[in-house]
Protein backbone atom coordinates (compact mmCIF):
# COMPACT_ATOMS: atom_id res chain seq x y z
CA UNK A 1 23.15 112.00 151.08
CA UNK A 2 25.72 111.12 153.67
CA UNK A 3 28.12 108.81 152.82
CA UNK A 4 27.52 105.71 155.79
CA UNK A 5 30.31 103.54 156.76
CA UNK A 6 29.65 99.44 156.85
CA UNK A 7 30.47 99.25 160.13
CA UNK A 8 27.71 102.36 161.21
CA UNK A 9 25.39 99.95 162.87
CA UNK A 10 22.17 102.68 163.47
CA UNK A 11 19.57 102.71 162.22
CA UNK A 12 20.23 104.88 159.62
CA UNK A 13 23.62 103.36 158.73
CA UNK A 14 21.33 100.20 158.49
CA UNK A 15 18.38 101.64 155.90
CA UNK A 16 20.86 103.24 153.94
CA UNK A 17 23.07 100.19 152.71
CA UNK A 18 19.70 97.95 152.49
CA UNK A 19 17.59 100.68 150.44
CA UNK A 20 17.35 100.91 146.64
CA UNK A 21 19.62 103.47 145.89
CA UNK A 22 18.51 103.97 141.98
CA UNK A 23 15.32 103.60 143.04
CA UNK A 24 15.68 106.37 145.75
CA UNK A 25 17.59 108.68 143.65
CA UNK A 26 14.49 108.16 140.59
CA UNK A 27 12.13 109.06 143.10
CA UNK A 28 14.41 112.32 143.61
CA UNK A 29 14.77 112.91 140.12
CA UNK A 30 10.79 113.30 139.74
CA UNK A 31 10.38 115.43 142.64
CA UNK A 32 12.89 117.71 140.62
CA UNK A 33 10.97 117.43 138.03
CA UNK A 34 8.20 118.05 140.09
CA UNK A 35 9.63 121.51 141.65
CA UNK A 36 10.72 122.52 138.14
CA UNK A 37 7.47 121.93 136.33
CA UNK A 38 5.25 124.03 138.66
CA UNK A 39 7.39 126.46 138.37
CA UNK A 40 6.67 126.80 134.55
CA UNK A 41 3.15 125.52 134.59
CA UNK A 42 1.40 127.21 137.65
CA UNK A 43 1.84 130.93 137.71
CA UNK A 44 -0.65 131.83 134.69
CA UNK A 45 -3.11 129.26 136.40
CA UNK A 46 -2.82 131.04 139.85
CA UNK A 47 -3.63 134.62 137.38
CA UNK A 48 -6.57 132.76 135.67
CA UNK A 49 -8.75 131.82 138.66
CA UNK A 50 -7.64 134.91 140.57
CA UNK A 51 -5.35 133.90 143.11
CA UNK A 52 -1.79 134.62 144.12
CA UNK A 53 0.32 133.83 140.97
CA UNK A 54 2.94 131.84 143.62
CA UNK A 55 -0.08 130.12 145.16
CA UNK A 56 0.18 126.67 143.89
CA UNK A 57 3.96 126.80 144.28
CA UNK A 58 4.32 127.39 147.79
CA UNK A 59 1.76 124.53 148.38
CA UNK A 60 3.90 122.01 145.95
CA UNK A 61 7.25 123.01 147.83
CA UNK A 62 5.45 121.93 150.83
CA UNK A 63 3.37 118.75 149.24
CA UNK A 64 6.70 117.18 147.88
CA UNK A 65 8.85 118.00 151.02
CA UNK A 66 6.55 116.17 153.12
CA UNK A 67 6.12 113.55 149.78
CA UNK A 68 10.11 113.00 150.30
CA UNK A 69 9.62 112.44 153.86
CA UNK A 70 7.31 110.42 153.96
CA UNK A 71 9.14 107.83 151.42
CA UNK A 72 12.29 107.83 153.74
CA UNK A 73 10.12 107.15 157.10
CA UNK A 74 8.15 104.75 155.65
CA UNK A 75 10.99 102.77 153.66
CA UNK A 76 12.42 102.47 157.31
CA UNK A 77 9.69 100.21 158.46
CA UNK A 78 9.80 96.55 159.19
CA UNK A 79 7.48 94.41 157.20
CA UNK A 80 5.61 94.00 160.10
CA UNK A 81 4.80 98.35 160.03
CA UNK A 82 4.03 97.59 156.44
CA UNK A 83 0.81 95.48 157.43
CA UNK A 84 0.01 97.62 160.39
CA UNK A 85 0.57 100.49 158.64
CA UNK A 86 -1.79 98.60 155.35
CA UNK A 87 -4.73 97.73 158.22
CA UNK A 88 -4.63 101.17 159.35
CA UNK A 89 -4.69 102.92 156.26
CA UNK A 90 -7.38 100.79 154.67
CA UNK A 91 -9.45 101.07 157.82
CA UNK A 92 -9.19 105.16 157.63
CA UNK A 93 -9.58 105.38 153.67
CA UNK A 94 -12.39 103.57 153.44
CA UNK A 95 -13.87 105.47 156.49
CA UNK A 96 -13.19 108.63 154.82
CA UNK A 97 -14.35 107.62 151.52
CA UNK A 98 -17.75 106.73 152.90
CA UNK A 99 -17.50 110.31 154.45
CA UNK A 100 -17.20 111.31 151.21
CA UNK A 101 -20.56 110.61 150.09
CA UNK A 102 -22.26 112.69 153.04
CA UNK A 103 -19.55 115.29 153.79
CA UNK A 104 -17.92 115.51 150.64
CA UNK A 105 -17.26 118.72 148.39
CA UNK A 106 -18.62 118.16 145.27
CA UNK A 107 -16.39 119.49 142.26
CA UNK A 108 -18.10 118.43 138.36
CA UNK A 109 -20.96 116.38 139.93
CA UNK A 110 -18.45 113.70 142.11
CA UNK A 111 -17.64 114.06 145.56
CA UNK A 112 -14.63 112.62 145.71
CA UNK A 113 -12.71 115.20 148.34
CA UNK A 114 -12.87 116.68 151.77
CA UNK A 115 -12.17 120.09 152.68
CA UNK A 116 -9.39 120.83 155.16
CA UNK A 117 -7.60 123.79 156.04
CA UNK A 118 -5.35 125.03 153.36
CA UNK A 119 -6.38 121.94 151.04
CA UNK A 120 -9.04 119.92 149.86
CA UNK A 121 -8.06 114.91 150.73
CA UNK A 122 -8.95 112.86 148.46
CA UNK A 123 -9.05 110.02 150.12
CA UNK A 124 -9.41 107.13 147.74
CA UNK A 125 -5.94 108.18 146.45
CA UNK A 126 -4.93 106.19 149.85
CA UNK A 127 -7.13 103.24 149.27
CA UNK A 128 -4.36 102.29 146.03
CA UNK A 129 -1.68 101.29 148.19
CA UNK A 130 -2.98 100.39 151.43
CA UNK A 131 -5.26 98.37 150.18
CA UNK A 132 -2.74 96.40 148.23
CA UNK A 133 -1.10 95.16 151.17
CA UNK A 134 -4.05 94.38 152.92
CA UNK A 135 -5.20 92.29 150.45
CA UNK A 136 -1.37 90.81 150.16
CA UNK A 137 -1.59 89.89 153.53
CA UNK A 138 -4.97 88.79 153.53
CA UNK A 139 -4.08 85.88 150.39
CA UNK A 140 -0.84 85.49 151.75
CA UNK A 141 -1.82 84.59 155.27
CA UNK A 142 -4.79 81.72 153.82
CA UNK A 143 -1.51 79.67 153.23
CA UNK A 144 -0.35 79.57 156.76
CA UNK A 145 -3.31 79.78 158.66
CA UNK A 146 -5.23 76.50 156.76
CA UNK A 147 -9.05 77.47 157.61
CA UNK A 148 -8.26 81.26 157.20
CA UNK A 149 -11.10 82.85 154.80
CA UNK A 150 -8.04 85.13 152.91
CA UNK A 151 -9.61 85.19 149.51
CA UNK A 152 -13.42 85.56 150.92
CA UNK A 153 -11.89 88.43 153.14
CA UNK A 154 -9.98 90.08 150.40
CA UNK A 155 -13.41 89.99 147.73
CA UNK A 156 -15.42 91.53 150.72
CA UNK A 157 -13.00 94.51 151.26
CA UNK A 158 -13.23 94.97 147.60
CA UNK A 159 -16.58 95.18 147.16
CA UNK A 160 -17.28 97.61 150.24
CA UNK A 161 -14.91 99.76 147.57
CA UNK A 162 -16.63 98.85 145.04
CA UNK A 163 -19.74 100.30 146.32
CA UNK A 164 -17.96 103.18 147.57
CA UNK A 165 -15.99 104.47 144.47
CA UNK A 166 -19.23 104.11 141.82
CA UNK A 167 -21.09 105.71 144.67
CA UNK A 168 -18.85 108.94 144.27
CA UNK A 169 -18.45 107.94 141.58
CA UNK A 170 -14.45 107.87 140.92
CA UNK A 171 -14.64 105.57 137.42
CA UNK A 172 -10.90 106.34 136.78
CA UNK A 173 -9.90 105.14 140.76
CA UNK A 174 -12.16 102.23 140.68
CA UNK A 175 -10.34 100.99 137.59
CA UNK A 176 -6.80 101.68 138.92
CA UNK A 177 -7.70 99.74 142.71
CA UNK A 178 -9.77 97.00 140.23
CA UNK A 179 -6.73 96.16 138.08
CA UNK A 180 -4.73 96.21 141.03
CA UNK A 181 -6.54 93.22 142.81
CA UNK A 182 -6.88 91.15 139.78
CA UNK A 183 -2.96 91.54 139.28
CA UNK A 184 -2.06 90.82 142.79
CA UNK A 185 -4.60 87.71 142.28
CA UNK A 186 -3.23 86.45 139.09
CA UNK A 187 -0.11 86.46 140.88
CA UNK A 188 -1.26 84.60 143.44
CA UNK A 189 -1.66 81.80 141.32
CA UNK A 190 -5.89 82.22 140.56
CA UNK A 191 -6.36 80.19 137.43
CA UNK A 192 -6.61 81.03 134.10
CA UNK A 193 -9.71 80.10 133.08
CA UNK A 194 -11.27 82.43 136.23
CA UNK A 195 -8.31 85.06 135.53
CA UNK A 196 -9.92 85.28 132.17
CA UNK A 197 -13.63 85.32 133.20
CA UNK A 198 -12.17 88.07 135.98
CA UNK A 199 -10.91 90.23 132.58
CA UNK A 200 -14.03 89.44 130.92
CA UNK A 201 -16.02 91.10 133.98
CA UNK A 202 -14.08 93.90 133.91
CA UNK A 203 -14.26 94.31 130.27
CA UNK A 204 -18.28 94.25 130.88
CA UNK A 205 -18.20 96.68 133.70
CA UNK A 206 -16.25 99.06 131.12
CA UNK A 207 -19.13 98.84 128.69
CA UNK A 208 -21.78 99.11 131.45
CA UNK A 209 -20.14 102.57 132.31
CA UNK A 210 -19.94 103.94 129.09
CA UNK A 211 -23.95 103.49 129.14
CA UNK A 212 -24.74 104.36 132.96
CA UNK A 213 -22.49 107.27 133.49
CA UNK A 214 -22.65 110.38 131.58
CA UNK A 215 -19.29 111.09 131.86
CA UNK A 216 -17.51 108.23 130.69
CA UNK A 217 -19.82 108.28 128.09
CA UNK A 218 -18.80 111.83 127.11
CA UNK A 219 -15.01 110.98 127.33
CA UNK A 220 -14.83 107.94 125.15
CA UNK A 221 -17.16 109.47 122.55
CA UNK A 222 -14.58 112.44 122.45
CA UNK A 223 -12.04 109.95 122.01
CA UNK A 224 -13.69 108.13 119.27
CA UNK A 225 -15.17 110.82 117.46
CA UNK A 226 -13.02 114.26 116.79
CA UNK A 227 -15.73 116.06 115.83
CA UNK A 228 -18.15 115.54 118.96
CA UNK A 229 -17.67 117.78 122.36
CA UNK A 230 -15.09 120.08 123.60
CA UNK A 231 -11.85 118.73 122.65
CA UNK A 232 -9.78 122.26 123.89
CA UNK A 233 -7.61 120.92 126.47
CA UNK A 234 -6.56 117.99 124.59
CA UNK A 235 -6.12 119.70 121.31
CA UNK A 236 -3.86 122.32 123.35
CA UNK A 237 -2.05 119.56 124.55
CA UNK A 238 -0.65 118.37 121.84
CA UNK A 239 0.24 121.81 120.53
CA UNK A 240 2.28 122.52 123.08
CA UNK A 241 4.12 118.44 122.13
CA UNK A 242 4.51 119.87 118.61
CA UNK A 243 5.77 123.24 119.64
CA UNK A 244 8.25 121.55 121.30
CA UNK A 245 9.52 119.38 119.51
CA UNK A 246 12.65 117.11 119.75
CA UNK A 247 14.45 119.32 121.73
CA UNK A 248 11.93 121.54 123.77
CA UNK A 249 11.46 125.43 123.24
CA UNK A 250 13.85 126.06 126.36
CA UNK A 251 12.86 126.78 130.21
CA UNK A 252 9.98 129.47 130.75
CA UNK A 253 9.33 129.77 126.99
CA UNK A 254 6.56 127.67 126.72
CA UNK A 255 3.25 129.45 125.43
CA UNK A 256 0.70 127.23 125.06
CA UNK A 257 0.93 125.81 128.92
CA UNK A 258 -0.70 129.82 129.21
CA UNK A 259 -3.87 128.49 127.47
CA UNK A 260 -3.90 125.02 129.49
CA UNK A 261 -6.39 125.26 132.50
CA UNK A 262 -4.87 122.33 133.94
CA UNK A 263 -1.53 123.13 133.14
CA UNK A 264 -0.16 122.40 136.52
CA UNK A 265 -2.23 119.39 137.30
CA UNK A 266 -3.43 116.19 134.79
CA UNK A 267 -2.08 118.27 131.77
CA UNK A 268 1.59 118.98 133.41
CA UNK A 269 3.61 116.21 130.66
CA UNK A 270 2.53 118.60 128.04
CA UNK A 271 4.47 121.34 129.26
CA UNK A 272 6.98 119.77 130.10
CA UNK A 273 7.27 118.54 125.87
CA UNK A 274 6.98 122.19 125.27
CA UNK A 275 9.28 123.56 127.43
CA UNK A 276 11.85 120.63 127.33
CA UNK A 277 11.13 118.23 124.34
CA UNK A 278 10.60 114.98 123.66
CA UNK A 279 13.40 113.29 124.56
CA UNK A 280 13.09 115.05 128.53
CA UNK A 281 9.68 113.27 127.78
CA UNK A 282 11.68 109.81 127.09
CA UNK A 283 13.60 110.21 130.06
CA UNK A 284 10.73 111.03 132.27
CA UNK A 285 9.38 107.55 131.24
CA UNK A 286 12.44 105.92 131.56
CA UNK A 287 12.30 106.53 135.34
CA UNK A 288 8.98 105.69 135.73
CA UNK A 289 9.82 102.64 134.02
CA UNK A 290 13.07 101.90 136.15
CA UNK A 291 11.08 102.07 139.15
CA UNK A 292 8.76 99.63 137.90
CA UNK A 293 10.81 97.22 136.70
CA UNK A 294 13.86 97.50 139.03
CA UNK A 295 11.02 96.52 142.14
CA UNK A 296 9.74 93.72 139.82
CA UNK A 297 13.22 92.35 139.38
CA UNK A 298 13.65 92.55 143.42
CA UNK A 299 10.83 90.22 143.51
CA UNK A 300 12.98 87.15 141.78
CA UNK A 301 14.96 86.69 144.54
CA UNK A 302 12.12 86.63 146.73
CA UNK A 303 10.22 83.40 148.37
CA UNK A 304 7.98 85.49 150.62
CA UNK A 305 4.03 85.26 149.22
CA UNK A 306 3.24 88.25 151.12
CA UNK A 307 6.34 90.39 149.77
CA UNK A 308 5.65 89.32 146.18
CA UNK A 309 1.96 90.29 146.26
CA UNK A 310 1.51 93.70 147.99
CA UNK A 311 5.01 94.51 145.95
CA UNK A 312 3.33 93.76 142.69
CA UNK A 313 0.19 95.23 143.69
CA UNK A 314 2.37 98.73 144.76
CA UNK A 315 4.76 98.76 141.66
CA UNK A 316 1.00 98.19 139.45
CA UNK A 317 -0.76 100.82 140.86
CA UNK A 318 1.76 103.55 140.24
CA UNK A 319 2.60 102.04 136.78
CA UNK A 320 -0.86 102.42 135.24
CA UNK A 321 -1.60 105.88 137.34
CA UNK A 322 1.94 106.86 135.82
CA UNK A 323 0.79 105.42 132.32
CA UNK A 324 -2.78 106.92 132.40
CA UNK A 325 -1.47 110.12 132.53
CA UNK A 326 1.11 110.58 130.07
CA UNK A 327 -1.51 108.57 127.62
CA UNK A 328 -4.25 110.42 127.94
CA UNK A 329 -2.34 113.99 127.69
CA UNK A 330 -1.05 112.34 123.92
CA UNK A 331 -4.71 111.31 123.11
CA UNK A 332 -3.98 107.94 123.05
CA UNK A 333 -6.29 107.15 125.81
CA UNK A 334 -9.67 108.66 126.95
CA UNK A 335 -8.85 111.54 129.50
CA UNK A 336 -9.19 110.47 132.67
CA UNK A 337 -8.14 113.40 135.64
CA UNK A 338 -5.44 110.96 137.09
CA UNK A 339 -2.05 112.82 138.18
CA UNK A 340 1.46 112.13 137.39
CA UNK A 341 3.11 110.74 140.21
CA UNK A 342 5.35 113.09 142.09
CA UNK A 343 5.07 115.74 138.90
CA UNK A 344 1.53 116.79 138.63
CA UNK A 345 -0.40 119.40 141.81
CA UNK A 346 -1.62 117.61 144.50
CA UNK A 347 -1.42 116.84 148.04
CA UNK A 348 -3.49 114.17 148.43
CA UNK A 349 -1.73 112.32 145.08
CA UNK A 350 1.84 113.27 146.00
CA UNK A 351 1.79 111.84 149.27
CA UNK A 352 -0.03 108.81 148.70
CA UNK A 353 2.83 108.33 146.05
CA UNK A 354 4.90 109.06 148.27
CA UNK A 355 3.14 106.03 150.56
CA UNK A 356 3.45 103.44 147.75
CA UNK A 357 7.15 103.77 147.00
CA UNK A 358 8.00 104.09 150.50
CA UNK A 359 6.17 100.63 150.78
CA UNK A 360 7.66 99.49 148.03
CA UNK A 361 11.26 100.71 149.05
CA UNK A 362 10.60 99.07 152.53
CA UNK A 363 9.39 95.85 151.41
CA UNK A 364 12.36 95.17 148.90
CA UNK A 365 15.26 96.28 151.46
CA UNK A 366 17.87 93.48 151.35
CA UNK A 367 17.70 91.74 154.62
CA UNK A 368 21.60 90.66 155.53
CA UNK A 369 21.79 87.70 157.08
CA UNK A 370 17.90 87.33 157.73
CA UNK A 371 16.20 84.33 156.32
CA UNK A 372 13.71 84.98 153.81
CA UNK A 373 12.02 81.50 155.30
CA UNK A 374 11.97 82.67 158.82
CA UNK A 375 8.56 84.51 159.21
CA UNK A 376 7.12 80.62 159.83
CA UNK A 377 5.43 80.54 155.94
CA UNK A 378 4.48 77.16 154.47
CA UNK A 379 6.36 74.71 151.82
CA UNK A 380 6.54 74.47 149.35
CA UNK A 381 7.24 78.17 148.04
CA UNK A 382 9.20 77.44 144.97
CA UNK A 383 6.14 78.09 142.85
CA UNK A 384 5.64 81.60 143.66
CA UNK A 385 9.29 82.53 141.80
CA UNK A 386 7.74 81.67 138.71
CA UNK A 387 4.02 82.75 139.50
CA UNK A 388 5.85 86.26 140.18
């Protein structure tokens, strides 16, 4: 990218010396990954179901080009766009999620998508990080405003999504936007003893799936038990980690990824430890795990409730969807069909990626000479430092 000078005073002079650079240039370095990856993984899934064999790469070229876009625009907005933009989102996501249920394509018993021209939305993907900073603003604003029902707000919103997401159902999302809210609440300072009752719900809800829906309870049995159900993909999975090895088999010479239905999609990490080896597989969770933690450490010099809570909320969401993924594809979890961010096929998931870390991006710009105290919030706010 251009080099700016410190005296360019646009705009774009502006975002570029107050943006994360390493985090920018990690997000770039998985939307290589990204391109490179399809490229290996998608072709003999194109010939499998019939289609063109450059199908799903001309739609990823597109998907991430619009995903890199979209993480520039939106790490150019004022905290201010964040909300709107959080209010909005939430507002449509929800709205389309309930569409879901009557208007929804229905793909292995869920409807979880709607059809559009070219590609099939999954909305709920949007619900992760819009409704994190709705729900930031809606605790953070309780502390300013002294009779303003925040928390009652916040529970309501979740449970409308609640109802939604088992009504599809979408287990795997619920659990993602679930652990989301009780982060962004533990951070807000909820105690421990109802922090812990709020894990021991959760834990309860877990085991209540397992019985209600026959799907989780197929997954975690095949976890558990080797020797019950189809266990193809994953087995094929981690053939194609063992083929590689430490060092990876070498670009294009992966075989097993030809055997992988969903090579180019939740399975993708596995042919990329074929192709590339493990310790390309190291370094892909590396970034993941700069991006995290490089946001997180952002947040220490911060005083600003609402900045520390929709920024945890952001940096969690893509952290356990990142996390899901890669630990599921090594067995260590129960599958779940969760992409990896910026990596895996997907419109819907690459750009509402693309939505969190442009959040997240906008939300930890350094503000020169702006007081972090000037938005009007209350005192004192040395506690949140150390509840963040």
């Amino acid at each position: 990218m251009t080099r700016f000078s410190r005296i360019d005073n646009s705009g774009l002079g502006r975002w570029w010396r107050s943006v994360d650079h390493v985090t920018l240039a990690c997000v770039g370095i998985l939307i290589g990954f990204g391109y490179i990856l399809m490229l290996a993984a998608s072709p003999s899934v194109a010939v499998r179901i019939g289609a063109s064999r450059n199908m799903f790469i001309f739609k990823q070229v597109v998907f991430l080009a619009l995903a890199g876009g979209i993480v520039v625009g939106v790490s150019m907005l004022t905290r201010k766009g964040i909300v709107r933009l959080g209010f909005i989102g939430s507002a449509v996501a929800i709205a389309a999620t309930a569409l879901t249920l009557v208007h929804g394509v229905e793909i292995k018993g869920a409807r979880r998508w709607i059809a559009l021209p070219m590609m099939s939305v999954q909305p709920s993907e949007f619900l992760k990080p819009c409704f994190a900073v709705l729900t930031a603003w809606l605790l953070s604003e309780r502390r300013v405003r002294k009779y303003f029902p925040g928390m009652l707000l916040a529970c309501g919103c979740f449970a409308v999504i609640l109802v939604l997401l088992k009504s599809q159902p979408d287990i795997g999302m619920l659990t993602v936007v679930t652990t989301v809210f009780m982060a962004q609440l533990f951070v807000d300072g909820l105690n421990l003893i109802l922090v812990a009752g709020c894990v021991g719900l959760m834990v309860a809800a877990g085991i209540s799936a397992y019985f209600l829906f026959p799907h989780v309870h197929s997954r975690v049995e095949r976890f558990l038990h080797p020797n019950v159900g189809d266990h193809y993909q994953i087995d094929t999975a981690l053939r194609a980690f063992g083929n590689g090895g430490l060092m990876g088999r070498g670009p294009g010479e992966g075989r097993v990824k030809d055997l992988l239905p969903d090579a180019h999609a939740d399975f993708v990490f596995a042919v990329a430890g074929e192709e590339y080896g493990m310790l390309i597989c190291m370094f892909i969770i590396a970034v993941f795990a700069t991006i995290v933690v490089r946001a997180l450490l952002r947040l220490l010099r911060e005083d600003d409730p609402f900045l520390i809570l929709a920024t945890s909320g952001l940096v969690t969401g893509f952290g356990l969807q990142a996390f899901v993924n890669m630990a599921s594809t090594l067995h260590l979890i129960p599958t779940k069909g969760m992409t990896l961010p910026f990596i895996s096929y997907g419109g819907s998931s690459a750009m509402s990626v693309a939505l969190t870390i442009g959040m997240v991006l906008a939300l930890t710009r350094q503000r020169i000479g702006q007081s972090r105290l000037s938005r009007s919030l209350p005192q004192p706010v040395g506690t949140w430092k150390a509840a963040a």
